[in-house]
C-alpha atoms as a PDB file:
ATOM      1  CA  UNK A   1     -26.655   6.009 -18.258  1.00  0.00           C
ATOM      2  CA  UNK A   2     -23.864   4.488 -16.182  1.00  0.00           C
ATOM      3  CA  UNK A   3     -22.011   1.396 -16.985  1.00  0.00           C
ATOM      4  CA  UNK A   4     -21.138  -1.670 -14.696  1.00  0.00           C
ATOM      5  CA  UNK A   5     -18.859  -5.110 -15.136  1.00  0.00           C
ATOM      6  CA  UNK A   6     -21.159  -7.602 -13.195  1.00  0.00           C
ATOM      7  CA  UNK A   7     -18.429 -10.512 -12.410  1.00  0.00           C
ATOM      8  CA  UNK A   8     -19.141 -13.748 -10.894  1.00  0.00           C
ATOM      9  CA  UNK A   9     -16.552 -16.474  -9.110  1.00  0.00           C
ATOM     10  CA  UNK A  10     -16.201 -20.152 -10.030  1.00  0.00           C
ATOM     11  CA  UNK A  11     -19.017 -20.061 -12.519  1.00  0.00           C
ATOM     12  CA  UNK A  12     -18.533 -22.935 -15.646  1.00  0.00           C
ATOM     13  CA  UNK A  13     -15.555 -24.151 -14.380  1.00  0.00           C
ATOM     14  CA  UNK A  14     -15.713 -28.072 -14.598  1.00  0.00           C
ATOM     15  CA  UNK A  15     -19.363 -29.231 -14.206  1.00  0.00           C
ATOM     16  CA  UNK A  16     -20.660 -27.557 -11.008  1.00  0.00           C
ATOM     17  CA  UNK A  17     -22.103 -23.810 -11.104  1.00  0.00           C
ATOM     18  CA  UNK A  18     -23.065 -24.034 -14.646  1.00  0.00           C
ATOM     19  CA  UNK A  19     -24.711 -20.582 -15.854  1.00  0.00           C
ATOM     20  CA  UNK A  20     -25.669 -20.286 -19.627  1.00  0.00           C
ATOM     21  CA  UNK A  21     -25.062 -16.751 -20.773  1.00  0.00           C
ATOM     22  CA  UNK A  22     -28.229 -16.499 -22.240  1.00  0.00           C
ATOM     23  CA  UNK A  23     -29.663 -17.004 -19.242  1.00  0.00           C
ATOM     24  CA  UNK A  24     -26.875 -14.782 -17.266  1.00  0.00           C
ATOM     25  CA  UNK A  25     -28.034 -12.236 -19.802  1.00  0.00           C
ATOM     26  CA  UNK A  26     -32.098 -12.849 -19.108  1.00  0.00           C
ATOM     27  CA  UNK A  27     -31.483 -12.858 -15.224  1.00  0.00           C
ATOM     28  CA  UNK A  28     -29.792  -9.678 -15.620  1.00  0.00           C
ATOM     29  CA  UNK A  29     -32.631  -7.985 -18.243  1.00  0.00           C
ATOM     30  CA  UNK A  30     -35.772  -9.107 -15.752  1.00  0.00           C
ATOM     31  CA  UNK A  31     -33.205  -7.038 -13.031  1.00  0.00           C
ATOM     32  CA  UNK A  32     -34.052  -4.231 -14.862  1.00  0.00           C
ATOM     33  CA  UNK A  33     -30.449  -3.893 -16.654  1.00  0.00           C
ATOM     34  CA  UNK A  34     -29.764  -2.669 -20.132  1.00  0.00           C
ATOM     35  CA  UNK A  35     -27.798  -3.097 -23.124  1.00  0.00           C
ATOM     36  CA  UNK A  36     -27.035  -6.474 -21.173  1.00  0.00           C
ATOM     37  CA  UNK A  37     -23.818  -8.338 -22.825  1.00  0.00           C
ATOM     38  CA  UNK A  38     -21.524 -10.826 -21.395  1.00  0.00           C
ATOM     39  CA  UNK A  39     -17.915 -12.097 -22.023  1.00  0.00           C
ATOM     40  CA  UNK A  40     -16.907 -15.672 -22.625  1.00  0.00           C
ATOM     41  CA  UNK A  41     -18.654 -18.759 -20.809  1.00  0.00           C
ATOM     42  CA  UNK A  42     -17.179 -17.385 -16.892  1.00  0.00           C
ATOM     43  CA  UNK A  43     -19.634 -14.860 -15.641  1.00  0.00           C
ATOM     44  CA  UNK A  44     -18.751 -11.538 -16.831  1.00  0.00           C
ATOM     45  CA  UNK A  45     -21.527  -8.805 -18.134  1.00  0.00           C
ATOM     46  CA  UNK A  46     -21.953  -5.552 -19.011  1.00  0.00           C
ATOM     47  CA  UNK A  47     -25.230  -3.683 -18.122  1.00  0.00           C
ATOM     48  CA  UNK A  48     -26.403   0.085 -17.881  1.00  0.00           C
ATOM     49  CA  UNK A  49     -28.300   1.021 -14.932  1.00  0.00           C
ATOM     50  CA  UNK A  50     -29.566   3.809 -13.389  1.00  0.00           C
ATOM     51  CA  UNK A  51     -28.916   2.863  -9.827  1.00  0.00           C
ATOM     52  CA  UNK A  52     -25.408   4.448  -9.015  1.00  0.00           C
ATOM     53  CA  UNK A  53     -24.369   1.863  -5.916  1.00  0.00           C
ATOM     54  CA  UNK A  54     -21.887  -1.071  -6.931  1.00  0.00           C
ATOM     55  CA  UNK A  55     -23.126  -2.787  -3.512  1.00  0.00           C
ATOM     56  CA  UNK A  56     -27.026  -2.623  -4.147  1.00  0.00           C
ATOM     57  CA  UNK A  57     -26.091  -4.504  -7.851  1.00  0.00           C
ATOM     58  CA  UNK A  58     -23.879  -7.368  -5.855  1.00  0.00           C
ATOM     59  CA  UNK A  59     -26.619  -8.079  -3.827  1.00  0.00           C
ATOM     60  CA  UNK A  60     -29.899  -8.002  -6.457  1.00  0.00           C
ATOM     61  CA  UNK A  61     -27.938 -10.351  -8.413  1.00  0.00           C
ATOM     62  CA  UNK A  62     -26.722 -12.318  -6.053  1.00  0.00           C
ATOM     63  CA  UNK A  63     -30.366 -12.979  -4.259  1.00  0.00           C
ATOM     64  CA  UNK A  64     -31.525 -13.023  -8.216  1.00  0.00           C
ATOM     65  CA  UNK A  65     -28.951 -16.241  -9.210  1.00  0.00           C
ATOM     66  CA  UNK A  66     -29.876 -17.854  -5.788  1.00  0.00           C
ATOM     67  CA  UNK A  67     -33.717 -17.674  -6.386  1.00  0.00           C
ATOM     68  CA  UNK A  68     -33.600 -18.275 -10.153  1.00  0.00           C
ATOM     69  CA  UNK A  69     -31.134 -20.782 -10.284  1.00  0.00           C
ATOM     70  CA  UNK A  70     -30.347 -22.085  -7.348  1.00  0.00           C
ATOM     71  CA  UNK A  71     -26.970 -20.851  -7.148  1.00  0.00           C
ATOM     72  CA  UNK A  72     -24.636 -19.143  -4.370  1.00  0.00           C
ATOM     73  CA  UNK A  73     -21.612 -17.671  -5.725  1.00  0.00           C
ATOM     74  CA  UNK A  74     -19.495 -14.498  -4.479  1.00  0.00           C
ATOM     75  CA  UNK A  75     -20.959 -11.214  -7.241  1.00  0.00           C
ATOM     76  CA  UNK A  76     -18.244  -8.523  -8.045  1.00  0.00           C
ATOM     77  CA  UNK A  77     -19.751  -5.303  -9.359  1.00  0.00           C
ATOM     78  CA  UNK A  78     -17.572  -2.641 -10.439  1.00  0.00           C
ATOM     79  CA  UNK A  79     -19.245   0.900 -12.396  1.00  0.00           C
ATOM     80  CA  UNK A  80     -17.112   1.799 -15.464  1.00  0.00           C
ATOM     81  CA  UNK A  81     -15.080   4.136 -13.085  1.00  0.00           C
ATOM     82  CA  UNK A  82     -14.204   1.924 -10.408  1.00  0.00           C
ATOM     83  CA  UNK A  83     -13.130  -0.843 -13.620  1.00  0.00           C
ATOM     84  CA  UNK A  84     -11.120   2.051 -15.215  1.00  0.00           C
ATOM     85  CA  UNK A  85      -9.262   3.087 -12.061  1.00  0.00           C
ATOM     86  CA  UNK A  86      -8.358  -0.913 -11.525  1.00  0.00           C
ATOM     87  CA  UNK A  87      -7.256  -1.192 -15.016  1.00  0.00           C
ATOM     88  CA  UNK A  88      -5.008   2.441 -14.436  1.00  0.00           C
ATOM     89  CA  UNK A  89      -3.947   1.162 -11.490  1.00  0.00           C
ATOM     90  CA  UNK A  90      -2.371  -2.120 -12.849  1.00  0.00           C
ATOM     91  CA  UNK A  91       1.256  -1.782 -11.421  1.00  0.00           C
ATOM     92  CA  UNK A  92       2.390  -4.941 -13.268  1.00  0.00           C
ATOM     93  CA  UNK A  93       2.422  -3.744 -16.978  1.00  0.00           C
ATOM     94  CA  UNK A  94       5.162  -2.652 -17.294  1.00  0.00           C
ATOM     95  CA  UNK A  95       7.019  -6.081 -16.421  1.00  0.00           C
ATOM     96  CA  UNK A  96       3.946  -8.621 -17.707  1.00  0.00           C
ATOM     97  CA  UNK A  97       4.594  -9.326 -20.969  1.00  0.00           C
ATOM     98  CA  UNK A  98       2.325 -12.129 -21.593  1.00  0.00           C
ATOM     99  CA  UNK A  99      -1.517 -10.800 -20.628  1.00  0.00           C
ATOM    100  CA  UNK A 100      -2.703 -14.666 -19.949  1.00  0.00           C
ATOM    101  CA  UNK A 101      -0.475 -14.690 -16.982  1.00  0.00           C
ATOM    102  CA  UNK A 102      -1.029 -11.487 -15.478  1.00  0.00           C
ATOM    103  CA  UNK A 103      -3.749 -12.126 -12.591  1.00  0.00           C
ATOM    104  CA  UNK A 104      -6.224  -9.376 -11.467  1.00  0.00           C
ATOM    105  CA  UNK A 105      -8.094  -9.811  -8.567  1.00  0.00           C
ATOM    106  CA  UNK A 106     -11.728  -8.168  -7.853  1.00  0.00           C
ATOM    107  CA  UNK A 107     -12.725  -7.698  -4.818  1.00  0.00           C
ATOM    108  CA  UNK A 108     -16.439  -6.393  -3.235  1.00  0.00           C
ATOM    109  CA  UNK A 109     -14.619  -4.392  -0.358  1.00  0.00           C
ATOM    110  CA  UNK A 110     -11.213  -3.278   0.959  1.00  0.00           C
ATOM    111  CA  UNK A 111     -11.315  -6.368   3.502  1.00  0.00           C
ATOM    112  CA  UNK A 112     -11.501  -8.993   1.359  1.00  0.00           C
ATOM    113  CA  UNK A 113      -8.906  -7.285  -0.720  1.00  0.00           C
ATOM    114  CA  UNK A 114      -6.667  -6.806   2.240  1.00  0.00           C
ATOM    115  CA  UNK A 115      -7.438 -10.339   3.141  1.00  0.00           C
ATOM    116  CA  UNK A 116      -5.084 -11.442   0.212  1.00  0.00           C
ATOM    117  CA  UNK A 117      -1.943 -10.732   2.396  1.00  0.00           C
ATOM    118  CA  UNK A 118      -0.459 -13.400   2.837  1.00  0.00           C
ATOM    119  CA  UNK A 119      -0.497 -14.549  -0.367  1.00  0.00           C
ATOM    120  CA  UNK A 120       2.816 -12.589  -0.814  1.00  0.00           C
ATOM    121  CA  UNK A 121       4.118 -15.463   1.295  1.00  0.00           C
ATOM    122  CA  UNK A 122       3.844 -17.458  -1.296  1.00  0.00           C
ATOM    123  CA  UNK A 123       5.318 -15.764  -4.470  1.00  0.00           C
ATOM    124  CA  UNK A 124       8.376 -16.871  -5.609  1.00  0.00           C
ATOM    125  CA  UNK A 125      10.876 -14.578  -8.078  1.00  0.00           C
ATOM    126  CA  UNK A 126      10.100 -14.061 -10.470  1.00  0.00           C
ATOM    127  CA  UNK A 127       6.611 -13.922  -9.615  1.00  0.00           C
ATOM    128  CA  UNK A 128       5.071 -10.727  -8.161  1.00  0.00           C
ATOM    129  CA  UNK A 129       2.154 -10.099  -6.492  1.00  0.00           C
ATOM    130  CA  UNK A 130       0.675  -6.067  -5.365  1.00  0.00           C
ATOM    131  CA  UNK A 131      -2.121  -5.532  -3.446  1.00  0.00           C
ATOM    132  CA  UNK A 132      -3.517  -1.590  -4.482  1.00  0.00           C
ATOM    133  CA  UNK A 133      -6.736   0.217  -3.356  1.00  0.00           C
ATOM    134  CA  UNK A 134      -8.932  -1.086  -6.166  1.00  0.00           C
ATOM    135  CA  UNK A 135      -7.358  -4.730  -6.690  1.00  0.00           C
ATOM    136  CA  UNK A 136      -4.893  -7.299  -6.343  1.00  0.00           C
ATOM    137  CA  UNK A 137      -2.517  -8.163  -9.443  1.00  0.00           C
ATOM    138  CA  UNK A 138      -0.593 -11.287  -9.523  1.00  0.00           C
ATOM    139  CA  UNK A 139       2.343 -11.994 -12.542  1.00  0.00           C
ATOM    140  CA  UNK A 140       3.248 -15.490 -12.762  1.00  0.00           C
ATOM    141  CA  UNK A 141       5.691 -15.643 -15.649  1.00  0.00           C
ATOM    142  CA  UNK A 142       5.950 -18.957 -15.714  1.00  0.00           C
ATOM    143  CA  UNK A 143       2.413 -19.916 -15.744  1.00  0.00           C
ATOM    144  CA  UNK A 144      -0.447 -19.573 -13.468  1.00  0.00           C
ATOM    145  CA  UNK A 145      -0.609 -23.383 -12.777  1.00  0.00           C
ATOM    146  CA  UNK A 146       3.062 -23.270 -11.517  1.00  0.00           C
ATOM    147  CA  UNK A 147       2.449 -20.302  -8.837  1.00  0.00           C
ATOM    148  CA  UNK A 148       1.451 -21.368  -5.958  1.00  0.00           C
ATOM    149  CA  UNK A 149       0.206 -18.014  -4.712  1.00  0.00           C
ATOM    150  CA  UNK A 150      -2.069 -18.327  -8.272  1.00  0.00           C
ATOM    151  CA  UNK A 151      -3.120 -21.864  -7.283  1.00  0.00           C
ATOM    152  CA  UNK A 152      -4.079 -19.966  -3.858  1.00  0.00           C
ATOM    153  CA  UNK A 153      -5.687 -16.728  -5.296  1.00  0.00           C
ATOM    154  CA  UNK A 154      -8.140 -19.454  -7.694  1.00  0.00           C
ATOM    155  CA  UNK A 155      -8.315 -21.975  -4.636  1.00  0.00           C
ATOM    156  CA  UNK A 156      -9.817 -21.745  -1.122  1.00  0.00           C
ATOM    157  CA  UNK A 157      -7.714 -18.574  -0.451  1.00  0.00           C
ATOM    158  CA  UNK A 158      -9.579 -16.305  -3.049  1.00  0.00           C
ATOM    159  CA  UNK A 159     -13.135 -17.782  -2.264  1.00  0.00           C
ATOM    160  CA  UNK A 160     -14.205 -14.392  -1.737  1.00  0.00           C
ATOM    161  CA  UNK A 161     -12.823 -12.692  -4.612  1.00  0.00           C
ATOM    162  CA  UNK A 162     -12.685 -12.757  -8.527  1.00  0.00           C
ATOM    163  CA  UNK A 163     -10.031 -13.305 -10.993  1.00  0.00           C
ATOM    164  CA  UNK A 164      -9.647 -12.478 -14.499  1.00  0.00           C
ATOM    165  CA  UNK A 165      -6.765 -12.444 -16.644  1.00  0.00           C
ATOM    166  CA  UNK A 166      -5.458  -8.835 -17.816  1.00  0.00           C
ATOM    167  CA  UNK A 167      -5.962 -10.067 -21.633  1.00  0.00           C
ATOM    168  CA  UNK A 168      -9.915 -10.529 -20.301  1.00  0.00           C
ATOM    169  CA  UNK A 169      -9.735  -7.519 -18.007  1.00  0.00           C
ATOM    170  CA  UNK A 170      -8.712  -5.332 -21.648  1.00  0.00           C
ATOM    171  CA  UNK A 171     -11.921  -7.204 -23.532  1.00  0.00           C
ATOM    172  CA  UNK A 172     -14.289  -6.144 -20.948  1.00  0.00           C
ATOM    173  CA  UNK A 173     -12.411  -2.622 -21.154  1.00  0.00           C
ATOM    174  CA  UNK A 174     -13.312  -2.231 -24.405  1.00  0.00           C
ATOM    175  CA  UNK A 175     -16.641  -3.392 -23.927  1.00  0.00           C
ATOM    176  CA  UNK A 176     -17.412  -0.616 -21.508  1.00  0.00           C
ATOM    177  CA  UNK A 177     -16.404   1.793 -24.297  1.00  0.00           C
ATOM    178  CA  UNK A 178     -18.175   0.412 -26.970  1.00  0.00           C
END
């Protein structure tokens, strides 16, 4: 049965948007989902399904958190290929040696994706910042606090967009292959 990565924005950060993974996990199961797990306290999941389109999950769980829980956020859904190609895609690994500061950016669709432009305005050496087909990746060397184009990408300028770290991005990985 295929695999998906369910991921939401801005979840449990602070005290707004709070979503209990046992409840992420229960919303997910009366979906329909199975072998349901999630990933730390910040909205990522796991699920098999048998429906095939990334879009039709964004948008039944989406409609699902706003109904059960009163919540709107942005839903990234990515099948185990699509995940797979972002991770193989990574163009960053090479030169980020510290996973925690090594940004990848999820998007729904190439627009919002290509909507991240001119964020390379902001990087500063010897920060970098690629935009590829699947995702965005963003190194910030010396911390993702002291980047402005990271303080962007988790601000107002990645509101429709996700970001997880690359050390999360590998957990979730190996999740997928478990």
């Amino acid at each position: 049965m295929p695999k998906f990565v369910a991921l939401l924005r801005g979840v449990n950060v602070g005290g707004a948007k709070r979503v209990p993974m046992a409840e992420w996990r229960g919303l997910l199961e009366e979906l329909g989902y199975t072998d349901v797990r999630t990933l730390l306290n910040s909205g990522n999941a796991v699920f098999d399904s048998t429906i095939r389109a990334s879009a039709t999950h964004e948008t039944r769980i989406a409609a699902s958190l706003l109904d059960a829980m009163q919540l709107e956020v942005p839903v990234v859904v990515k099948s185990a290929k699509e995940f797979v190609a972002i991770e193989d895609e990574n163009p960053l690994t090479a030169v980020a040696i510290d996973p925690s500061r090594l940004l990848v950016t999820f998007a729904r669709d190439v627009a919002a994706l290509q909507g991240l432009a001119p964020l390379l305005a902001l990087v500063t050496p010897p920060e970098d910042f690629r935009i590829g087909k699947e995702a965005a990746y963003l190194w910030c060397p010396n911390g993702i606090l002291q980047s402005k184009a990271g303080d962007a990408l988790l601000g107002k300028a990645g509101k429709a967009v996700t970001t997880r770290n690359w050390a999360t991005v590998q957990k979730i990985s190996a999740m997928l292959r478990e």
